[in-house]
N, C-alpha and C. Protein backbone atom coordinates (compact mmCIF):
# COMPACT_ATOMS: atom_id res chain seq x y z
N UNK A 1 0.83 -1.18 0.00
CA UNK A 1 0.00 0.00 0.00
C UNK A 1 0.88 1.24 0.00
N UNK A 2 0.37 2.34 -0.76
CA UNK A 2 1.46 3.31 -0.79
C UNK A 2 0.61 4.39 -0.08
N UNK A 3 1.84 4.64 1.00
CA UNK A 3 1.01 5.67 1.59
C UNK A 3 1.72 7.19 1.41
N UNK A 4 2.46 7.41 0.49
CA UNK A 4 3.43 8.58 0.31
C UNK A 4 2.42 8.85 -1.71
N UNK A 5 2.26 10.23 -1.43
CA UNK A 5 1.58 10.70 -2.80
C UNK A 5 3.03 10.99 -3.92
N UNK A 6 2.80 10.49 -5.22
CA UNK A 6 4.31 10.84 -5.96
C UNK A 6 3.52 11.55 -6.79
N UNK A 7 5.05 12.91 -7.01
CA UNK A 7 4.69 14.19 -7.18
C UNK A 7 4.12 13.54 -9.24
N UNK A 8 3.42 14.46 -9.74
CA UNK A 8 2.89 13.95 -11.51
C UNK A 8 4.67 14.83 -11.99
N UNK A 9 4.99 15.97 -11.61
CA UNK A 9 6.44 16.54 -12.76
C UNK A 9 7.82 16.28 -11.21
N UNK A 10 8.58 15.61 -11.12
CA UNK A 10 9.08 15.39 -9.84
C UNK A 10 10.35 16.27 -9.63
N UNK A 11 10.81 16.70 -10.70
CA UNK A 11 11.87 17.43 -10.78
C UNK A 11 10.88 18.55 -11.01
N UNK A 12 11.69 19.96 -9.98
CA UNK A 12 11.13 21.22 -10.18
C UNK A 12 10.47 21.58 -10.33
N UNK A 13 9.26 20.55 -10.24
CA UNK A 13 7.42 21.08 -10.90
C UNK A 13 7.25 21.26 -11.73
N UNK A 14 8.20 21.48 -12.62
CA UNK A 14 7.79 22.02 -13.80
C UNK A 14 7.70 20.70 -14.88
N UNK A 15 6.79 20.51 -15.84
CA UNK A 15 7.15 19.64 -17.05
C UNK A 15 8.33 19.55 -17.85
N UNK A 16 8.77 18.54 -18.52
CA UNK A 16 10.20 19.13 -18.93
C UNK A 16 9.52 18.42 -20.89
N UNK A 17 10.43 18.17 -21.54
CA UNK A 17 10.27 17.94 -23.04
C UNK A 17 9.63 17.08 -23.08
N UNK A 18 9.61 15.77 -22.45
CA UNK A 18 8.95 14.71 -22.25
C UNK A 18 7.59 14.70 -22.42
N UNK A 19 7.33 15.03 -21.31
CA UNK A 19 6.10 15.22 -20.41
C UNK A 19 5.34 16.50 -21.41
N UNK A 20 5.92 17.23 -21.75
CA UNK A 20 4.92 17.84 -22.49
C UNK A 20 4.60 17.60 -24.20
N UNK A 21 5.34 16.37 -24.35
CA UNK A 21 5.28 15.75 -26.15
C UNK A 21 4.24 15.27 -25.27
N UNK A 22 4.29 14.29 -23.53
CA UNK A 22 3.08 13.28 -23.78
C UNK A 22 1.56 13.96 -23.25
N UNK A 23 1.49 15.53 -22.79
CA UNK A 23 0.32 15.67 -22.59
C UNK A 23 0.06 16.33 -23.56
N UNK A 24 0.57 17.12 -25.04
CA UNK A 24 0.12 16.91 -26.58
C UNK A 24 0.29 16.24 -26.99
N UNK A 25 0.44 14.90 -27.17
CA UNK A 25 -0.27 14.08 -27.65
C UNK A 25 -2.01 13.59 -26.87
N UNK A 26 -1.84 13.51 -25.49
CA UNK A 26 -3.10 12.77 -25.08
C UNK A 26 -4.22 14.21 -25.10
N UNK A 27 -3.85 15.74 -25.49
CA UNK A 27 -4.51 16.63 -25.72
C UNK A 27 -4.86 16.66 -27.63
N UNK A 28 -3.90 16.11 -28.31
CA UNK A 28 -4.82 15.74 -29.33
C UNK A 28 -5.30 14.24 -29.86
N UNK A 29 -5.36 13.49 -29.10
CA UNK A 29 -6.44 12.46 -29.12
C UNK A 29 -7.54 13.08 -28.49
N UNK A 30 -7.77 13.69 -27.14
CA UNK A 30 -9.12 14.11 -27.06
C UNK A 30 -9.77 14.76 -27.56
N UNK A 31 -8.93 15.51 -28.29
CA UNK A 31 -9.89 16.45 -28.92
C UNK A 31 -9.72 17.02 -30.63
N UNK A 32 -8.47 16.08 -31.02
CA UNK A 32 -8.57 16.22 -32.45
C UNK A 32 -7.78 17.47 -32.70
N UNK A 33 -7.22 17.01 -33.94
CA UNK A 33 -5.93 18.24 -34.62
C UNK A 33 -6.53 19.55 -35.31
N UNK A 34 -7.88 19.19 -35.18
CA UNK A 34 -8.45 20.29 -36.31
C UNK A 34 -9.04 21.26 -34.77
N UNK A 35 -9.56 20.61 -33.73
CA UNK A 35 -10.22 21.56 -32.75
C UNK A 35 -8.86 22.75 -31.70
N UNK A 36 -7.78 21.81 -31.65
CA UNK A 36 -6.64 23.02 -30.51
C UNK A 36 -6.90 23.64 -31.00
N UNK A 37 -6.28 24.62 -32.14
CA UNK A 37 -6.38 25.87 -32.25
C UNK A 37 -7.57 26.79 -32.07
N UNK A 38 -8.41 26.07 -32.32
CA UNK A 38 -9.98 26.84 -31.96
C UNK A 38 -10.05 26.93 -29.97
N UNK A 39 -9.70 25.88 -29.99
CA UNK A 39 -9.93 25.69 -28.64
C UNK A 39 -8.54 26.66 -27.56
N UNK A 40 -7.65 26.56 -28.60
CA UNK A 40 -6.51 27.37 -27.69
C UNK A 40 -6.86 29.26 -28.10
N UNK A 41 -7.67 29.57 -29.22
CA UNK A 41 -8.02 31.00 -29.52
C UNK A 41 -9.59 31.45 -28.54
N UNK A 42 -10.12 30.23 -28.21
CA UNK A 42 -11.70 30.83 -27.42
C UNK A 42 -10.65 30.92 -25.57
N UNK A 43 -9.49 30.48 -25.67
CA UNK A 43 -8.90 30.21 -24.13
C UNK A 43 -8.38 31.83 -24.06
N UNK A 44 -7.41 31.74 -24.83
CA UNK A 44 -7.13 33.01 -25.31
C UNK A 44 -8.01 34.17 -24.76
N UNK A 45 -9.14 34.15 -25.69
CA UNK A 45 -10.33 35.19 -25.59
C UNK A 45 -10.67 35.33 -24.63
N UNK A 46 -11.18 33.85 -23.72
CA UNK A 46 -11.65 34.14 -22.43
C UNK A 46 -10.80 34.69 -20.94
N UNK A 47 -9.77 34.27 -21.65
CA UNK A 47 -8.69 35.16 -20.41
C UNK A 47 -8.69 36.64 -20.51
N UNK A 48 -8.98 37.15 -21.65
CA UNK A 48 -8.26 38.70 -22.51
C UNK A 48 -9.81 39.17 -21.33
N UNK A 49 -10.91 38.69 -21.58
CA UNK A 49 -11.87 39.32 -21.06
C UNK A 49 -11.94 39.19 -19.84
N UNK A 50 -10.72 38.18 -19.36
CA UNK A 50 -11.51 38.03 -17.62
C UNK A 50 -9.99 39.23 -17.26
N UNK A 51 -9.38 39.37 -17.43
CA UNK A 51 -8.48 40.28 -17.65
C UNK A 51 -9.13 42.20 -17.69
N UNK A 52 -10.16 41.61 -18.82
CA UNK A 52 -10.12 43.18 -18.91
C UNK A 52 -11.69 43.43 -17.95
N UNK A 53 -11.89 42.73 -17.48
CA UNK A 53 -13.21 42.72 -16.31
C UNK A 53 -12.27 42.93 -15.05
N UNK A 54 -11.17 42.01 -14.87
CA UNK A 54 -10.36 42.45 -13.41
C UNK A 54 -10.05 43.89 -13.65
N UNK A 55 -9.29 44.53 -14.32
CA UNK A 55 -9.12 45.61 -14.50
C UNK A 55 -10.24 46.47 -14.09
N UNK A 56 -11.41 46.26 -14.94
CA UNK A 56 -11.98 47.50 -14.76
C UNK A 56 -12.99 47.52 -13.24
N UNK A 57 -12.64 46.25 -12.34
CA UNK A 57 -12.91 46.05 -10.97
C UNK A 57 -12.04 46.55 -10.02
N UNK A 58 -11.04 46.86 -10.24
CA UNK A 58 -9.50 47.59 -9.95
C UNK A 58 -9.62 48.83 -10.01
N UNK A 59 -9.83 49.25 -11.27
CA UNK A 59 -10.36 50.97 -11.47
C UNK A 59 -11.70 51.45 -10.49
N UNK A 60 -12.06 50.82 -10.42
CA UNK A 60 -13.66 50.71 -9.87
C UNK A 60 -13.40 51.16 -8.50
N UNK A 61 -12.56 50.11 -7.57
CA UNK A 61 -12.41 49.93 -6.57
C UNK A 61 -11.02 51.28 -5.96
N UNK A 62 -9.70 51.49 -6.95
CA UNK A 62 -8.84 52.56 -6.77
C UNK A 62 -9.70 53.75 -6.53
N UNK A 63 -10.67 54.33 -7.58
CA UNK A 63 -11.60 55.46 -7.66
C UNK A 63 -12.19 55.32 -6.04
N UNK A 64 -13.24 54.70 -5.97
CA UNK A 64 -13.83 54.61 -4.65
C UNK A 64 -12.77 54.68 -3.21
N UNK A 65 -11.57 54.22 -3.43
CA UNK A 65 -10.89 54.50 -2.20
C UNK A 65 -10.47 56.03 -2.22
N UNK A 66 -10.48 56.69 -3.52
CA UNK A 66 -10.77 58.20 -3.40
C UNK A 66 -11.52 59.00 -3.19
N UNK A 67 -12.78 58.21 -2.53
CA UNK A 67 -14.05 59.29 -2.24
C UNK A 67 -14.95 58.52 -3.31
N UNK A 68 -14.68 58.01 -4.36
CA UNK A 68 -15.92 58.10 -5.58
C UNK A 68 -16.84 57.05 -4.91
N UNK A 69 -18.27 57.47 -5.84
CA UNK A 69 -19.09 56.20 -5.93
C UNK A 69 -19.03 55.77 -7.30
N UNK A 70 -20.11 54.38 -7.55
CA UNK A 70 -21.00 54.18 -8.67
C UNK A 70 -21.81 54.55 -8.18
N UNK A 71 -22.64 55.37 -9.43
CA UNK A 71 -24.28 55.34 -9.55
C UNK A 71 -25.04 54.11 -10.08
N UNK A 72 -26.40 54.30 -10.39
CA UNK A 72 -26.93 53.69 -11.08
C UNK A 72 -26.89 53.37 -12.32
N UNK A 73 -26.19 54.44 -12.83
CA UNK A 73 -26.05 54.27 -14.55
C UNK A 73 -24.56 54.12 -14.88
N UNK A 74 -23.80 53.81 -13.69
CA UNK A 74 -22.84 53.18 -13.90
C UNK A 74 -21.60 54.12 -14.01
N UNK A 75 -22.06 55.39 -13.35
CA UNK A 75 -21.02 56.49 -13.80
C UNK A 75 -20.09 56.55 -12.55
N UNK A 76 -19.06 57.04 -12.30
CA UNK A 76 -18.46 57.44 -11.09
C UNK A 76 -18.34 58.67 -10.70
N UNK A 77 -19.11 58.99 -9.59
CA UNK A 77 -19.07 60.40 -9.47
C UNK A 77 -18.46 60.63 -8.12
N UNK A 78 -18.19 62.13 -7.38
CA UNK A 78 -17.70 62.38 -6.67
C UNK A 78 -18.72 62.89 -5.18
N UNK A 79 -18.35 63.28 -4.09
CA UNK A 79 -19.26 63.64 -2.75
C UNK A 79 -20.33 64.70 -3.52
N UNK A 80 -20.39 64.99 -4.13
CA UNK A 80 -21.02 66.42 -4.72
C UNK A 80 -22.13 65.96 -5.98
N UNK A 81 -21.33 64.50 -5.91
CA UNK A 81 -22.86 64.25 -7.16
C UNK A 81 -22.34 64.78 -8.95
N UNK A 82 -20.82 64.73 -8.90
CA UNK A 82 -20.59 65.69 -10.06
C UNK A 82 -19.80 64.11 -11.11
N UNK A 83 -20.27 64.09 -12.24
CA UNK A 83 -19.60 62.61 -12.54
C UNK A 83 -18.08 63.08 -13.18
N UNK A 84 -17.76 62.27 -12.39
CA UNK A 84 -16.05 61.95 -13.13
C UNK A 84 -15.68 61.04 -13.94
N UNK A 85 -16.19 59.82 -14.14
CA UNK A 85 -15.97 59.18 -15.22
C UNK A 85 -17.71 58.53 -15.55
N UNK A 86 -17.83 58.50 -17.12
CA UNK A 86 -18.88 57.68 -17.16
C UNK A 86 -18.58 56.73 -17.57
N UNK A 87 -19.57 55.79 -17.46
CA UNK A 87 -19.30 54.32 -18.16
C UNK A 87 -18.99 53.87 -19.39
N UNK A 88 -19.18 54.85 -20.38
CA UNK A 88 -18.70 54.43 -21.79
C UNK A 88 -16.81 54.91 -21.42
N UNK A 89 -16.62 56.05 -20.54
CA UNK A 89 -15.45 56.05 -20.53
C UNK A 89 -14.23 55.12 -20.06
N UNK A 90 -15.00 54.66 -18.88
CA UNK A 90 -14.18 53.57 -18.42
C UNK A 90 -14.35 52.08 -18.96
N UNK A 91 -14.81 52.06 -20.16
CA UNK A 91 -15.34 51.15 -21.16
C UNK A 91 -13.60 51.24 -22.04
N UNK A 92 -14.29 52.34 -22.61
CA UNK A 92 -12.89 53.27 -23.62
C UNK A 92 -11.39 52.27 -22.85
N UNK A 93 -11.22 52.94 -21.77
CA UNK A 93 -10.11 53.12 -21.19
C UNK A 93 -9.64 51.34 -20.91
N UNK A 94 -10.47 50.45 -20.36
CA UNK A 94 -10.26 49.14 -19.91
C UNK A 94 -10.11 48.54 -21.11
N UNK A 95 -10.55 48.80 -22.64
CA UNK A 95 -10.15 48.39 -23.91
C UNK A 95 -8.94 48.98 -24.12
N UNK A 96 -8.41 49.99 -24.11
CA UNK A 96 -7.60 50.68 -24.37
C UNK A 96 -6.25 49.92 -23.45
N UNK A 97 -6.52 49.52 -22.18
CA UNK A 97 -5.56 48.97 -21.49
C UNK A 97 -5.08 47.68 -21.85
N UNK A 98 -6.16 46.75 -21.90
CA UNK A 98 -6.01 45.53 -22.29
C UNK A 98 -5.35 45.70 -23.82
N UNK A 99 -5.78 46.26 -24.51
CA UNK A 99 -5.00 46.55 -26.36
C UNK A 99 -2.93 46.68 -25.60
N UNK A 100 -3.25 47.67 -24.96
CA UNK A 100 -1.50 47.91 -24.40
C UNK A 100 -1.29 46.11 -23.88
N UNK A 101 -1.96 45.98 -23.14
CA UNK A 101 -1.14 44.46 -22.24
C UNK A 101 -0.83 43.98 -23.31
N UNK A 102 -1.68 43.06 -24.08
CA UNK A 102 -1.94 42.51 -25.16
C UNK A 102 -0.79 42.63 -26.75
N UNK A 103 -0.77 43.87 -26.81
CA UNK A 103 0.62 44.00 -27.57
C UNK A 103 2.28 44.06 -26.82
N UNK A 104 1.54 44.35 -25.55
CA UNK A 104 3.30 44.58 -25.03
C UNK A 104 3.79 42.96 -24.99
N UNK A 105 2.41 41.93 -24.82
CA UNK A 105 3.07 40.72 -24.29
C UNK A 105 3.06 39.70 -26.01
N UNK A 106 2.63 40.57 -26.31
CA UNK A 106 3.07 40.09 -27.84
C UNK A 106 3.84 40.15 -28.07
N UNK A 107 4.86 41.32 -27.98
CA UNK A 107 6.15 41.24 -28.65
C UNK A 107 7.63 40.94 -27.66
N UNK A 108 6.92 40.55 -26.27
CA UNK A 108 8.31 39.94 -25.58
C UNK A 108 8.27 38.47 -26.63
């Protein structure tokens, strides 16, 4: 009976050449040579957006530790009721950020 768990990459955690020919291969038997790329561009996508949703929960939250609120219509305004950013702006701006990440980590 083994009562000691053995590590799946045992050196350094990390996978080394091996180990990652054998989990592409058993990643295209499940799912076929024609689907990765689809499947590695919707992974892609869905990170870019959970990305640019953290962000603009970040902005959200920096603003408010300065006094701001949200309103109802999604604007951020100040003690006075005066809006400082509206929502198409911080729309603008969280596209605009993610476009920067997105190319900067493109071209390392």
């Amino acid at each position: 009976m083994m009562d000691t768990l053995i590590p799946l990459f045992p050196v350094g955690g990390m996978p080394g050449g091996t180990e990652l020919i054998v989990i592409l291969l058993i990643a295209v038997l499940l799912f076929g040579a024609n689907k990765i790329p689809k499947l590695a561009r919707s992974t892609g996508q869905a990170m870019g957006e959970f990305q640019k949703g953290r962000e603009q929960v970040e902005a959200e939250l920096e603003e408010m530790k300065e006094g701001a609120t949200v309103d109802d219509d999604g604007n951020i305004v100040d003690e006075d009721g005066e809006i400082l950013k509206t929502e198409a702006e911080r729309e603008t701006e969280a596209s605009i950020d993610s476009s920067d990440s997105s190319s900067s980590s493109s071209s390392n």
